[in-house]
PDB file of N, CA and C in Angstrom:
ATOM      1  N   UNK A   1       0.112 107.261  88.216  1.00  0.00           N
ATOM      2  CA  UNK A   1       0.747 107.254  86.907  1.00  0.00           C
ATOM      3  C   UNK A   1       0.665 108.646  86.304  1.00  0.00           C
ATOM      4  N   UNK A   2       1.821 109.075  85.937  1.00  0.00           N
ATOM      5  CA  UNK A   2       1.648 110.490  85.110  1.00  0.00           C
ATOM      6  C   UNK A   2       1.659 110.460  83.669  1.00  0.00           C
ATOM      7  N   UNK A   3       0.629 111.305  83.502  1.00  0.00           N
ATOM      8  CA  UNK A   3       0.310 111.506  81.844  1.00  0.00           C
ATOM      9  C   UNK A   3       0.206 112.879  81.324  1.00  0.00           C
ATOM     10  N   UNK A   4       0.615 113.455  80.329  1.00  0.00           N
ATOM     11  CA  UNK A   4       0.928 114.444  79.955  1.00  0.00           C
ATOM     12  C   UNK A   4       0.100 114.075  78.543  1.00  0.00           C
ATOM     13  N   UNK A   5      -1.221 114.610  78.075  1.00  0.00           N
ATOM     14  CA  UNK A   5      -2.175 114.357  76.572  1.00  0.00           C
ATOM     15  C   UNK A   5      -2.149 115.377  76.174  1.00  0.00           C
ATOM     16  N   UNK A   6      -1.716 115.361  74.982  1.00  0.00           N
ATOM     17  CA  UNK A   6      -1.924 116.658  74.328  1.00  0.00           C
ATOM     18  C   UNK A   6      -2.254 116.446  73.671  1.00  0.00           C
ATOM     19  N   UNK A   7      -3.066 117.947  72.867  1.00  0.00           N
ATOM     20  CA  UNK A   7      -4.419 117.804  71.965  1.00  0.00           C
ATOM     21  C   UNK A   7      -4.221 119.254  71.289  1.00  0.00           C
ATOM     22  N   UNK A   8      -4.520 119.891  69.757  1.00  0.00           N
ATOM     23  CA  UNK A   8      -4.498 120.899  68.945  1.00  0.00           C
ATOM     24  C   UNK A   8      -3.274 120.958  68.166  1.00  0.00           C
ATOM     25  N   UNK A   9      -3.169 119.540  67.655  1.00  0.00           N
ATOM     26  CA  UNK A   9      -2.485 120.004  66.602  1.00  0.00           C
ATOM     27  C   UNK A   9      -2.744 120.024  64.931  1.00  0.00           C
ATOM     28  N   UNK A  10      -2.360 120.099  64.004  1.00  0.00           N
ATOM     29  CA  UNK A  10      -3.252 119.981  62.281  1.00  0.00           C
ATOM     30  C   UNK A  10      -2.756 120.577  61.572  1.00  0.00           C
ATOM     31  N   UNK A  11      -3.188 120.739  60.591  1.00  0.00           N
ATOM     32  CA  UNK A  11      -3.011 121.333  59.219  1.00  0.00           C
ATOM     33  C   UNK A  11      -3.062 122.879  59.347  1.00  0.00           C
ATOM     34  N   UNK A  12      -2.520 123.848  59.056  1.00  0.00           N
ATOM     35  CA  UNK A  12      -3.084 125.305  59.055  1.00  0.00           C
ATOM     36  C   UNK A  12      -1.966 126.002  57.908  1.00  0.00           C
ATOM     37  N   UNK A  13      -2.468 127.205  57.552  1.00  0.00           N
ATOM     38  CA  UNK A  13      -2.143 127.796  55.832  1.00  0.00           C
ATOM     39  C   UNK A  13      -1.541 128.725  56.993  1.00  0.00           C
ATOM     40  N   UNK A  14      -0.356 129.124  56.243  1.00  0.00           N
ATOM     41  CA  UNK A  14       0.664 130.434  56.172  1.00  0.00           C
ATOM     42  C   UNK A  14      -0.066 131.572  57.102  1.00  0.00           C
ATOM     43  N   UNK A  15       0.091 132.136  58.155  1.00  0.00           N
ATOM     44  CA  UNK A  15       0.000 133.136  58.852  1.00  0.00           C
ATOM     45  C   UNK A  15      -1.340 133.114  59.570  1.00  0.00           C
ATOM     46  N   UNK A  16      -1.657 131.545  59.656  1.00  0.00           N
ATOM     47  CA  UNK A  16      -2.881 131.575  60.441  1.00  0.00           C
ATOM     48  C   UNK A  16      -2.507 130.923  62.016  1.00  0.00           C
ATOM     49  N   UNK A  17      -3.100 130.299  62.636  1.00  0.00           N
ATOM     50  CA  UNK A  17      -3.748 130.128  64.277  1.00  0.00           C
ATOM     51  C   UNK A  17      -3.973 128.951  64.618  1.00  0.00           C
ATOM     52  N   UNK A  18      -2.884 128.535  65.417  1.00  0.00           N
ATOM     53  CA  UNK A  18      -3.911 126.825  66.544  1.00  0.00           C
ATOM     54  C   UNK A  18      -3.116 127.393  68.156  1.00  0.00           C
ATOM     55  N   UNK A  19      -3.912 126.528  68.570  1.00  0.00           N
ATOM     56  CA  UNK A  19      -3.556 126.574  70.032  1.00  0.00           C
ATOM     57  C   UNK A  19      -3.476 124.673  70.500  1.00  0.00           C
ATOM     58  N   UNK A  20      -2.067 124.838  71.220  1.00  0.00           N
ATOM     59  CA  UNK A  20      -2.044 123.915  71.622  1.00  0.00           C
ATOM     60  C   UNK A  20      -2.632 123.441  73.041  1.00  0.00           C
ATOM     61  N   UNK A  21      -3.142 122.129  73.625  1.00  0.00           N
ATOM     62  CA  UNK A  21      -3.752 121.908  74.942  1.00  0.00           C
ATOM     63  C   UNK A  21      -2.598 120.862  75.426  1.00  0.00           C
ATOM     64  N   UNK A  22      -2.097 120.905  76.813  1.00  0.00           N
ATOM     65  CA  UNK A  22      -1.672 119.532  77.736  1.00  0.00           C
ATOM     66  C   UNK A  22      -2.075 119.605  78.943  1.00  0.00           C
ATOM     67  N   UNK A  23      -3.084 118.242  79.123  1.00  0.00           N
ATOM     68  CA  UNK A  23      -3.499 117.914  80.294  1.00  0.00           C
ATOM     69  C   UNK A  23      -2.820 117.357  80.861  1.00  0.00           C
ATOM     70  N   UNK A  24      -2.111 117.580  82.115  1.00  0.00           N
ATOM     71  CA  UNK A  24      -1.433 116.526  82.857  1.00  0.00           C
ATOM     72  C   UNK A  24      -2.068 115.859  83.897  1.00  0.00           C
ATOM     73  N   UNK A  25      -2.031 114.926  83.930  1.00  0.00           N
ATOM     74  CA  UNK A  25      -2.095 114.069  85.525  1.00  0.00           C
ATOM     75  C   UNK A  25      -1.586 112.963  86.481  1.00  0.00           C
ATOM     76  N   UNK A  26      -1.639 113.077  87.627  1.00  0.00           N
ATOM     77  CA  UNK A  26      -0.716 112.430  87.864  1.00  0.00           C
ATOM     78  C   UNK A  26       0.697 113.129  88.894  1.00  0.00           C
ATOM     79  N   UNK A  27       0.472 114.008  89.188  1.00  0.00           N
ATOM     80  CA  UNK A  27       1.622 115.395  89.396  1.00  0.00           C
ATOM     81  C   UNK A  27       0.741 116.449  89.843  1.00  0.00           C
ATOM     82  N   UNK A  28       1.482 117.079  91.110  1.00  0.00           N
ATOM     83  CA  UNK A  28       1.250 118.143  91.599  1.00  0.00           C
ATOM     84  C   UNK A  28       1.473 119.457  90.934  1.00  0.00           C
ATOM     85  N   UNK A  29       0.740 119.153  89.995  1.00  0.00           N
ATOM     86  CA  UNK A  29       1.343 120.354  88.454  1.00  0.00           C
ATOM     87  C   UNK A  29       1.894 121.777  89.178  1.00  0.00           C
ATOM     88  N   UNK A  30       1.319 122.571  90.277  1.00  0.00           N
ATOM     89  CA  UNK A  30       1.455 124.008  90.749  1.00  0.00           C
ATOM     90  C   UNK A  30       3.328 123.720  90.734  1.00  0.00           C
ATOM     91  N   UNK A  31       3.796 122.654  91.062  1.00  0.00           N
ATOM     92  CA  UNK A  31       5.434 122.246  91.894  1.00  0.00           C
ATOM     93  C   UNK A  31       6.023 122.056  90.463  1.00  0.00           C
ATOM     94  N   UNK A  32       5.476 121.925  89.174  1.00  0.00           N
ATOM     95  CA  UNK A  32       6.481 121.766  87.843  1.00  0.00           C
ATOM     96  C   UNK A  32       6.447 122.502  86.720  1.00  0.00           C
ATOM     97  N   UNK A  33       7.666 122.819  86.478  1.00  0.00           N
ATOM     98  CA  UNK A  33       7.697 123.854  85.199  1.00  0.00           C
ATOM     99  C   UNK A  33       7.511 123.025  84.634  1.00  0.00           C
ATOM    100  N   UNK A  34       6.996 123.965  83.756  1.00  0.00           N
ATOM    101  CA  UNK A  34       5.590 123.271  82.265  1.00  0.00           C
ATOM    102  C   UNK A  34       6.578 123.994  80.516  1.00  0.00           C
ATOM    103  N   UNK A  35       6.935 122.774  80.345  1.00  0.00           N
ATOM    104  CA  UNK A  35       7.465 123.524  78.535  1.00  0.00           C
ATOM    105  C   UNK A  35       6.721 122.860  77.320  1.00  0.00           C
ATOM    106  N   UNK A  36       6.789 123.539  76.419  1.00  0.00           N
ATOM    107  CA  UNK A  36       6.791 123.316  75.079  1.00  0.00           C
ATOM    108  C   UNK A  36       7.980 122.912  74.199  1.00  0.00           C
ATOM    109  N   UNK A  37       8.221 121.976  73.497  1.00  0.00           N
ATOM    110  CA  UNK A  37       9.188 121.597  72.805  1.00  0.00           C
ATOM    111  C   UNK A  37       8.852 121.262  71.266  1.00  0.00           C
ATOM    112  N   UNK A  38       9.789 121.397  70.413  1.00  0.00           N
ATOM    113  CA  UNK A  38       9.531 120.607  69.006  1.00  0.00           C
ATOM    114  C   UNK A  38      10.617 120.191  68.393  1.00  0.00           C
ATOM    115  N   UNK A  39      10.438 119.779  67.588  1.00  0.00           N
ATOM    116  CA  UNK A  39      11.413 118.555  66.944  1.00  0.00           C
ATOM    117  C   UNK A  39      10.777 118.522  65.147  1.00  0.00           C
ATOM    118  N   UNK A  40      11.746 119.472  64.868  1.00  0.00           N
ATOM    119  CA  UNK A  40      11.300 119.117  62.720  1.00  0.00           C
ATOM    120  C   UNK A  40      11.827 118.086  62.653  1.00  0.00           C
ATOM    121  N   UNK A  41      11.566 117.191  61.381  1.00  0.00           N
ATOM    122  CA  UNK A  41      12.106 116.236  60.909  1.00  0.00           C
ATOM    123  C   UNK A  41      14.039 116.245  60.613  1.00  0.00           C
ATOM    124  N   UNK A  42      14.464 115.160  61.191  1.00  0.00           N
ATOM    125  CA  UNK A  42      15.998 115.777  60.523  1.00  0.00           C
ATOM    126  C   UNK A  42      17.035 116.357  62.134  1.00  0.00           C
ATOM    127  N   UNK A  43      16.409 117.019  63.242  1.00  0.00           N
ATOM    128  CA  UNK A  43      16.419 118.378  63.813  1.00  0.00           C
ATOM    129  C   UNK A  43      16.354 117.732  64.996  1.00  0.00           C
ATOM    130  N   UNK A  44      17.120 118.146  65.972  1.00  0.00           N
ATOM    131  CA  UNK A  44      16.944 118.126  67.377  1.00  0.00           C
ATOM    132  C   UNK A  44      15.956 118.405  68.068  1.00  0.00           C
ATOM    133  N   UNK A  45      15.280 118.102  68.958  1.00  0.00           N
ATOM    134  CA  UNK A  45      14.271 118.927  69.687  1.00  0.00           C
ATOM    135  C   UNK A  45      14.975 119.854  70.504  1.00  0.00           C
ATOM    136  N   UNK A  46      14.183 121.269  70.516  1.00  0.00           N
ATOM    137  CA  UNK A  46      14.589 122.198  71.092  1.00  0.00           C
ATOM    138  C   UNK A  46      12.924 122.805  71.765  1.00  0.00           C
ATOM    139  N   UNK A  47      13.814 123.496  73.093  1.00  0.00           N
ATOM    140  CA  UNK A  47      12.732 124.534  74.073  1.00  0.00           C
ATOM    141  C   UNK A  47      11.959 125.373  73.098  1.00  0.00           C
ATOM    142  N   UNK A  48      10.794 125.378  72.912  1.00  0.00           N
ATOM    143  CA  UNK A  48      10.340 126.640  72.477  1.00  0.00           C
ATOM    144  C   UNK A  48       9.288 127.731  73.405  1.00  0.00           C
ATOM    145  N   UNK A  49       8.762 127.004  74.782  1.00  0.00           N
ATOM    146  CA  UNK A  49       8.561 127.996  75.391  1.00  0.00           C
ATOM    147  C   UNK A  49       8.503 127.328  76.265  1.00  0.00           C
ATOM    148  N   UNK A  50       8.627 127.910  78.228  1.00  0.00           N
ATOM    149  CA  UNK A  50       8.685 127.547  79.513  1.00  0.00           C
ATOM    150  C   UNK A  50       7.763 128.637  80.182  1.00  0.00           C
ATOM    151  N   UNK A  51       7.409 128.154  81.537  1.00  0.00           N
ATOM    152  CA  UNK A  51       6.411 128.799  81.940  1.00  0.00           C
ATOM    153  C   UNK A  51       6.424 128.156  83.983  1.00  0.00           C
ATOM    154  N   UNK A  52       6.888 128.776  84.982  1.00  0.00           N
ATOM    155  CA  UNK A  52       6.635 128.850  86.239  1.00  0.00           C
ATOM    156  C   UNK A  52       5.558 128.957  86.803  1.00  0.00           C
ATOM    157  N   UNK A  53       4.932 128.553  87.524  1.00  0.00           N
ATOM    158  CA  UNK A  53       3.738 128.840  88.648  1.00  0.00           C
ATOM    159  C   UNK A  53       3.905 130.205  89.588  1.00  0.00           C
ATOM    160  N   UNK A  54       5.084 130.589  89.240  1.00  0.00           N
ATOM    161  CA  UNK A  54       5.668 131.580  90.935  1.00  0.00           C
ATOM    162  C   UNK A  54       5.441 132.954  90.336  1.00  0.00           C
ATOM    163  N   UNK A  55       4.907 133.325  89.183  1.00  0.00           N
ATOM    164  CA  UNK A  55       5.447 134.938  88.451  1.00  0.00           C
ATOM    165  C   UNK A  55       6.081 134.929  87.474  1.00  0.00           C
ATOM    166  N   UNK A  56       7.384 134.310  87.135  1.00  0.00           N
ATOM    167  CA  UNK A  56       8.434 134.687  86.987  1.00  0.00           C
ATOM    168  C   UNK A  56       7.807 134.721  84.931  1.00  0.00           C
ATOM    169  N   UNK A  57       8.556 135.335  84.895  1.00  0.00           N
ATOM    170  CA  UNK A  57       7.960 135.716  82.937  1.00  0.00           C
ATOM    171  C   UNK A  57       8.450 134.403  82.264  1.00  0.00           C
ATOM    172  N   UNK A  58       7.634 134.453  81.652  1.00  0.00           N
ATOM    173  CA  UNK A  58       7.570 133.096  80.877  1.00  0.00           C
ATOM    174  C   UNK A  58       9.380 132.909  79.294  1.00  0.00           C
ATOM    175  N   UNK A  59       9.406 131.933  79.182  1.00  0.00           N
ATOM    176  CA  UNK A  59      10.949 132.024  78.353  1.00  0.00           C
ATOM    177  C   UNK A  59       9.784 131.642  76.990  1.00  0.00           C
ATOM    178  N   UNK A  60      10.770 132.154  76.087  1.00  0.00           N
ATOM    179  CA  UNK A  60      10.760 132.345  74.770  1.00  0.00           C
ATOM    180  C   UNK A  60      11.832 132.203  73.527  1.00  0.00           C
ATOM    181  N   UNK A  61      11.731 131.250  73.207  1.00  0.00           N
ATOM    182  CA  UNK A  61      12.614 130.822  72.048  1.00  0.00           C
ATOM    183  C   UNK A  61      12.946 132.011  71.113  1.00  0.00           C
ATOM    184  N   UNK A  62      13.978 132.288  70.409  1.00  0.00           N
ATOM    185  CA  UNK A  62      13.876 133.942  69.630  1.00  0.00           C
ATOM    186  C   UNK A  62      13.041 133.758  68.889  1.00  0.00           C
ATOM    187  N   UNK A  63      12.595 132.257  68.167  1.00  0.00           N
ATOM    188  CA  UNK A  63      12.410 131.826  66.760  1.00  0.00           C
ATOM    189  C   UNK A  63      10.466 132.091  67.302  1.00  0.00           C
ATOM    190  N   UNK A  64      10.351 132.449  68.178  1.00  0.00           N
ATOM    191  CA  UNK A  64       8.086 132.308  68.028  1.00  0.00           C
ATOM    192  C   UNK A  64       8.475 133.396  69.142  1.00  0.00           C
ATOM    193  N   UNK A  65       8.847 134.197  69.709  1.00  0.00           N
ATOM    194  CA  UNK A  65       8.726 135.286  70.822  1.00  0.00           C
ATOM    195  C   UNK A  65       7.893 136.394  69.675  1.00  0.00           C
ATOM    196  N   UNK A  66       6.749 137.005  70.289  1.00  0.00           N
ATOM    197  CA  UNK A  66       6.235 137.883  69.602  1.00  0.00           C
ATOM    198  C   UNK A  66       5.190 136.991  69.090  1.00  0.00           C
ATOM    199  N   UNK A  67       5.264 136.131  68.782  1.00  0.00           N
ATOM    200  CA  UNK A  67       3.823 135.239  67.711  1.00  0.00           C
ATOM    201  C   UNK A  67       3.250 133.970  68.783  1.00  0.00           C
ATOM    202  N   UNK A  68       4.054 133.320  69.591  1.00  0.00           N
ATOM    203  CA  UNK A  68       3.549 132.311  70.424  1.00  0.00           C
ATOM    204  C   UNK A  68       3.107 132.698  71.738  1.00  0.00           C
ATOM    205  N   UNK A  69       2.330 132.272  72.903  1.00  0.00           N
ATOM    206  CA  UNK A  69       1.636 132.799  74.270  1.00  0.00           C
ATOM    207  C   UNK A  69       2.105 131.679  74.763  1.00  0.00           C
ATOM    208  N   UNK A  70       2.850 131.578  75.839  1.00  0.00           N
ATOM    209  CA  UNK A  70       2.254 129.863  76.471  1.00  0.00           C
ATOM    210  C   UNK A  70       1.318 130.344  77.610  1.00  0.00           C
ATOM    211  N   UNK A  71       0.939 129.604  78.634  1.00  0.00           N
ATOM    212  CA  UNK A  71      -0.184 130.208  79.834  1.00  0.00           C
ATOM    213  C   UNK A  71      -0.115 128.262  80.326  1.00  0.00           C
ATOM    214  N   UNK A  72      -0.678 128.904  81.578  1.00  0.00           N
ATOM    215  CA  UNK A  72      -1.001 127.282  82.558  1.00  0.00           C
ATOM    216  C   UNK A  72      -2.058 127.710  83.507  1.00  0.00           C
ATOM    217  N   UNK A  73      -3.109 127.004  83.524  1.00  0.00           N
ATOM    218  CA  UNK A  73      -4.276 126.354  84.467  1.00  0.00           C
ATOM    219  C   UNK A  73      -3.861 125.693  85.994  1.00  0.00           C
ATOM    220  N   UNK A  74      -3.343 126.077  86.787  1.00  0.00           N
ATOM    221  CA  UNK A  74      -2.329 124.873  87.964  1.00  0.00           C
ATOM    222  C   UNK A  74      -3.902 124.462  88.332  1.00  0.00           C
ATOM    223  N   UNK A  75      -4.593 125.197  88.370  1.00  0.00           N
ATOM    224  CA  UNK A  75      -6.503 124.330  89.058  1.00  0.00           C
ATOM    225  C   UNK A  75      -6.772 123.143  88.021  1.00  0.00           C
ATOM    226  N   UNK A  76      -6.730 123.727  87.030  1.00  0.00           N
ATOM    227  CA  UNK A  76      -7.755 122.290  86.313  1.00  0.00           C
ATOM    228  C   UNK A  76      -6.548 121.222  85.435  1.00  0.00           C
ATOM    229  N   UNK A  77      -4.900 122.021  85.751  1.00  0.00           N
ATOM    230  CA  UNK A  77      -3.509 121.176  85.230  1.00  0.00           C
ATOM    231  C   UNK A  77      -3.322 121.049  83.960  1.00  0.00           C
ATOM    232  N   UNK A  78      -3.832 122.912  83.519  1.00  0.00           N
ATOM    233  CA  UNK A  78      -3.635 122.685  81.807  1.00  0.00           C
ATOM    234  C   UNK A  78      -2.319 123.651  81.528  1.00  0.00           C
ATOM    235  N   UNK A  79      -1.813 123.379  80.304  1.00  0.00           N
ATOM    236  CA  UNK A  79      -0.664 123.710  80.049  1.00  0.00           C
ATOM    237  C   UNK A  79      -1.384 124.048  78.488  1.00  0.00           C
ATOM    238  N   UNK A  80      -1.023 125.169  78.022  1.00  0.00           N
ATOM    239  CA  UNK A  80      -1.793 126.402  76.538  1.00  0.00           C
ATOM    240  C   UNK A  80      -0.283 126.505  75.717  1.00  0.00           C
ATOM    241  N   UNK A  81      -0.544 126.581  74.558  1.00  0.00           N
ATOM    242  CA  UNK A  81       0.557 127.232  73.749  1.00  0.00           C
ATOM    243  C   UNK A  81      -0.672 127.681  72.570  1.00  0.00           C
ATOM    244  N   UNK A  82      -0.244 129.064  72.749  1.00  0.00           N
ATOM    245  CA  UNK A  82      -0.905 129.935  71.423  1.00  0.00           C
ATOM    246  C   UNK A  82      -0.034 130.103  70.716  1.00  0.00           C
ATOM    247  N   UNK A  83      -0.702 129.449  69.099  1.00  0.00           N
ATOM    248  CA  UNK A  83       0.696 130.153  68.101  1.00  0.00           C
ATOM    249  C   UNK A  83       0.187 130.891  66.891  1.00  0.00           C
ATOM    250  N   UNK A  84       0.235 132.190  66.711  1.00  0.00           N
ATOM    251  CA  UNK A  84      -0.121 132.776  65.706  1.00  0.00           C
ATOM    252  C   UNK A  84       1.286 133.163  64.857  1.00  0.00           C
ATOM    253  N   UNK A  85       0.320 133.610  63.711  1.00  0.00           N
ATOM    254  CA  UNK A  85       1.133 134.030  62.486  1.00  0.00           C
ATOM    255  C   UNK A  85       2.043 132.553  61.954  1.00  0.00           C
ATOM    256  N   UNK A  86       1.719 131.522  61.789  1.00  0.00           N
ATOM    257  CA  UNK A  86       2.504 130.657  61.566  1.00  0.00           C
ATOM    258  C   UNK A  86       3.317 130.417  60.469  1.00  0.00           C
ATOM    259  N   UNK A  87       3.936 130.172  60.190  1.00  0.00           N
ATOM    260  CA  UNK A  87       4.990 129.908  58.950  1.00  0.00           C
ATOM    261  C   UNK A  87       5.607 128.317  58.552  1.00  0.00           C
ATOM    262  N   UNK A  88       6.038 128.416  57.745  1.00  0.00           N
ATOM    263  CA  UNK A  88       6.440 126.995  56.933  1.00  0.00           C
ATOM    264  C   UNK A  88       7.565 126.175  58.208  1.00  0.00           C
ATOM    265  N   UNK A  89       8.646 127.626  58.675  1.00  0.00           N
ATOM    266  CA  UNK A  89       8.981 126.572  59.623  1.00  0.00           C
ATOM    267  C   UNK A  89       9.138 126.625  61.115  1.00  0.00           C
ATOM    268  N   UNK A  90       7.802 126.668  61.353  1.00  0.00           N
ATOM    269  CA  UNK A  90       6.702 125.947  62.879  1.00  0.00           C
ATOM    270  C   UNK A  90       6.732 124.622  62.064  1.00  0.00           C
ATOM    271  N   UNK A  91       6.588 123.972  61.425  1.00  0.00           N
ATOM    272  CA  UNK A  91       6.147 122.855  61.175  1.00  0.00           C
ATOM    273  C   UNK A  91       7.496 121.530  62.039  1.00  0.00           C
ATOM    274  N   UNK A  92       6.210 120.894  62.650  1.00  0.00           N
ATOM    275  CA  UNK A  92       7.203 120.356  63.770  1.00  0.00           C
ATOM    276  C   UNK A  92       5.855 119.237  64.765  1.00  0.00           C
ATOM    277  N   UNK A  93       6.827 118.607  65.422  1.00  0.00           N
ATOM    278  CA  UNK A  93       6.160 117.574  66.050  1.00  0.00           C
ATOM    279  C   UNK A  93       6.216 118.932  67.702  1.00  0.00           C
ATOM    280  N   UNK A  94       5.052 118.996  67.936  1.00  0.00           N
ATOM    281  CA  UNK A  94       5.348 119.295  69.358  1.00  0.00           C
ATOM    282  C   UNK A  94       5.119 118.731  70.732  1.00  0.00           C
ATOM    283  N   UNK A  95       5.927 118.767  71.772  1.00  0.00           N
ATOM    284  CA  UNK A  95       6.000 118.056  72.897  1.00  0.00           C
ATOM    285  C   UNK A  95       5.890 118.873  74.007  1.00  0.00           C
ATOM    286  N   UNK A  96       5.100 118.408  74.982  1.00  0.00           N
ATOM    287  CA  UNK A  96       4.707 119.279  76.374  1.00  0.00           C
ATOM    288  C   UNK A  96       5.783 118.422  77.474  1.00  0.00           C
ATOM    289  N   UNK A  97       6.179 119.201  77.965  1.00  0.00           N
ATOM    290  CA  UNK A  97       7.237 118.562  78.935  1.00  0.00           C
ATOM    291  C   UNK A  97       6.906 119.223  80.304  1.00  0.00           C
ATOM    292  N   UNK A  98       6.772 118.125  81.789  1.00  0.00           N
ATOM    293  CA  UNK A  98       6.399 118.837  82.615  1.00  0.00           C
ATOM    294  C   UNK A  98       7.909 118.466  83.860  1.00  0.00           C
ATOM    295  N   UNK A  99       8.711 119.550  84.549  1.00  0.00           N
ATOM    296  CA  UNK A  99       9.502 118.916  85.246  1.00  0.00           C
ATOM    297  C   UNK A  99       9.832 119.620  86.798  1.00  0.00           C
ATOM    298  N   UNK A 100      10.148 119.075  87.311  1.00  0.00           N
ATOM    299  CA  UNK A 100      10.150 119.122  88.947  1.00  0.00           C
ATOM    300  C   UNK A 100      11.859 118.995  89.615  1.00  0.00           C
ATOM    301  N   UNK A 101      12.768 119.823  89.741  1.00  0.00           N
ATOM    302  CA  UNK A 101      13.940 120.152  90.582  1.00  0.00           C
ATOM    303  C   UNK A 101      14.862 119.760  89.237  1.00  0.00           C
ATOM    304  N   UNK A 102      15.585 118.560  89.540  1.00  0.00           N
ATOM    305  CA  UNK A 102      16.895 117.473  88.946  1.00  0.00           C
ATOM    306  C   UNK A 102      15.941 116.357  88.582  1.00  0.00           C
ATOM    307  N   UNK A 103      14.457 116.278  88.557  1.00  0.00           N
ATOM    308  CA  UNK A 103      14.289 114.809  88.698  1.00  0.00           C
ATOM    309  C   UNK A 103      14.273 114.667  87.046  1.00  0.00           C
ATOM    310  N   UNK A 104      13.910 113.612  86.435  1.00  0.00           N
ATOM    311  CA  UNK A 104      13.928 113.206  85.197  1.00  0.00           C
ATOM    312  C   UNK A 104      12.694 114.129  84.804  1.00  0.00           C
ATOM    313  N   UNK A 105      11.887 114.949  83.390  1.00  0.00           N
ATOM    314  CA  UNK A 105      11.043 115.124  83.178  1.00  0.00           C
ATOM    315  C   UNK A 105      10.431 114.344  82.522  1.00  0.00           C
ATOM    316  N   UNK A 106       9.091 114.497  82.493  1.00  0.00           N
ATOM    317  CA  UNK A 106       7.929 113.871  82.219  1.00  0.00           C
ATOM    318  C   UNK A 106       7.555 114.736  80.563  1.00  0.00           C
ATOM    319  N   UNK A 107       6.970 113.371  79.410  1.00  0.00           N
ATOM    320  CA  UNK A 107       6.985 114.186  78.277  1.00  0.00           C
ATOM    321  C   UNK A 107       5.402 113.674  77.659  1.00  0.00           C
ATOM    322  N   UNK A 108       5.103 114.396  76.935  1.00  0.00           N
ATOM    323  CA  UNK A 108       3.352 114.388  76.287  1.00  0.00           C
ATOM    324  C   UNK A 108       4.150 113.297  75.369  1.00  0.00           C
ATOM    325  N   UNK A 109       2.923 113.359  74.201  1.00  0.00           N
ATOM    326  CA  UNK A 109       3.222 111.871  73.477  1.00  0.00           C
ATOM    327  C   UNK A 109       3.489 112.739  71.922  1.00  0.00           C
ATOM    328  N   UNK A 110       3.195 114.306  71.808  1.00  0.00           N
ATOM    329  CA  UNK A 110       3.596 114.608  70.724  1.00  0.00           C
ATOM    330  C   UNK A 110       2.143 114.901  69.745  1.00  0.00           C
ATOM    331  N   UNK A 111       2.438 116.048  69.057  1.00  0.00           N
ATOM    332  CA  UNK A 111       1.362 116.468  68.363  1.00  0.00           C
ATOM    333  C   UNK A 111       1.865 117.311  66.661  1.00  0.00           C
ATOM    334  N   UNK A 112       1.563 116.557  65.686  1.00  0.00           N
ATOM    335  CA  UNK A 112       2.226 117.215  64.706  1.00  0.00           C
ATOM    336  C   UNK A 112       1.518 118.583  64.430  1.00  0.00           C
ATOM    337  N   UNK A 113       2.320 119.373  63.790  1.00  0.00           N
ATOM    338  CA  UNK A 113       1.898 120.933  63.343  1.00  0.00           C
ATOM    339  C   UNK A 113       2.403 120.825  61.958  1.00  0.00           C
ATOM    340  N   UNK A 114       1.310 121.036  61.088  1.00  0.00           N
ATOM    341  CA  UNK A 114       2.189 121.249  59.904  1.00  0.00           C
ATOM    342  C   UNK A 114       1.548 122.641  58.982  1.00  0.00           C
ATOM    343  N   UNK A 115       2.495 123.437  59.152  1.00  0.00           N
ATOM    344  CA  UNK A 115       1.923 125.155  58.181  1.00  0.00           C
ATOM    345  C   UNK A 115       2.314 124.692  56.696  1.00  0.00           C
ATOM    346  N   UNK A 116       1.167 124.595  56.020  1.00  0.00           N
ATOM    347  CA  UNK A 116       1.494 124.985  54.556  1.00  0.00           C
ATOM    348  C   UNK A 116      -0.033 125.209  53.531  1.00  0.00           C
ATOM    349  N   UNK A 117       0.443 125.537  52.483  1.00  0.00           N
ATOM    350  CA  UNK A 117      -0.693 126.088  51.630  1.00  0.00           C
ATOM    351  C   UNK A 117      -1.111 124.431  50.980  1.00  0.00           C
TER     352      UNK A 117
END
């Protein structure tokens, strides 16, 4: 059974710091690109960062390039999103998505972020 848990999300004031965690299991994590997604209220979910096992430079949404890190663990099957400098609108449900060729992807269960004073 595959599970995708994610964990670090909360409350944080204007231009401060969380880091997000997704453990996956279940999946030969090294074989699946690993993303970050969010979804404001109202709002589509959209990519906000992707990340390969092979090298290849990690993608970046325009809207957090410069303020967000993503990174992946393929040994212990962790999937990181660093987000600094945060602002009013990061505020968003975020989702770890893990996926493999054409097949359907696999999605975390969602972690709210909410920046405000």
């Amino acid at each position: 059974q595959v599970q995708l848990v994610e964990s670090g999300g909360g409350l944080v004031q204007p231009g401060g710091s969380l880091t997000h965690s997704c453990a996956a299991s279940g999946i030969t994590f090294g074989q699946y690109y690993m993303s970050w997604y969010r979804q404001a209220p109202g709002e589509e979910r959209y990519l906000v960062a992707g990340i390969s096992s092979v090298g290849a430079p990690p993608f970046y949404d325009h809207s957090v390039k410069g303020r967000f890190t993503i990174s992946r663990d393929d040994v212990d099957k962790m999937l990181y999103l660093q987000m600094n400098n945060l602002n009013p609108s990061d505020t968003a449900v975020y989702y770890c998505q893990a996926k493999f060729g054409l097949d359907s992807p696999y999605w975390g269960q969602g972690t709210q972020v909410t920046v405000s004073t």
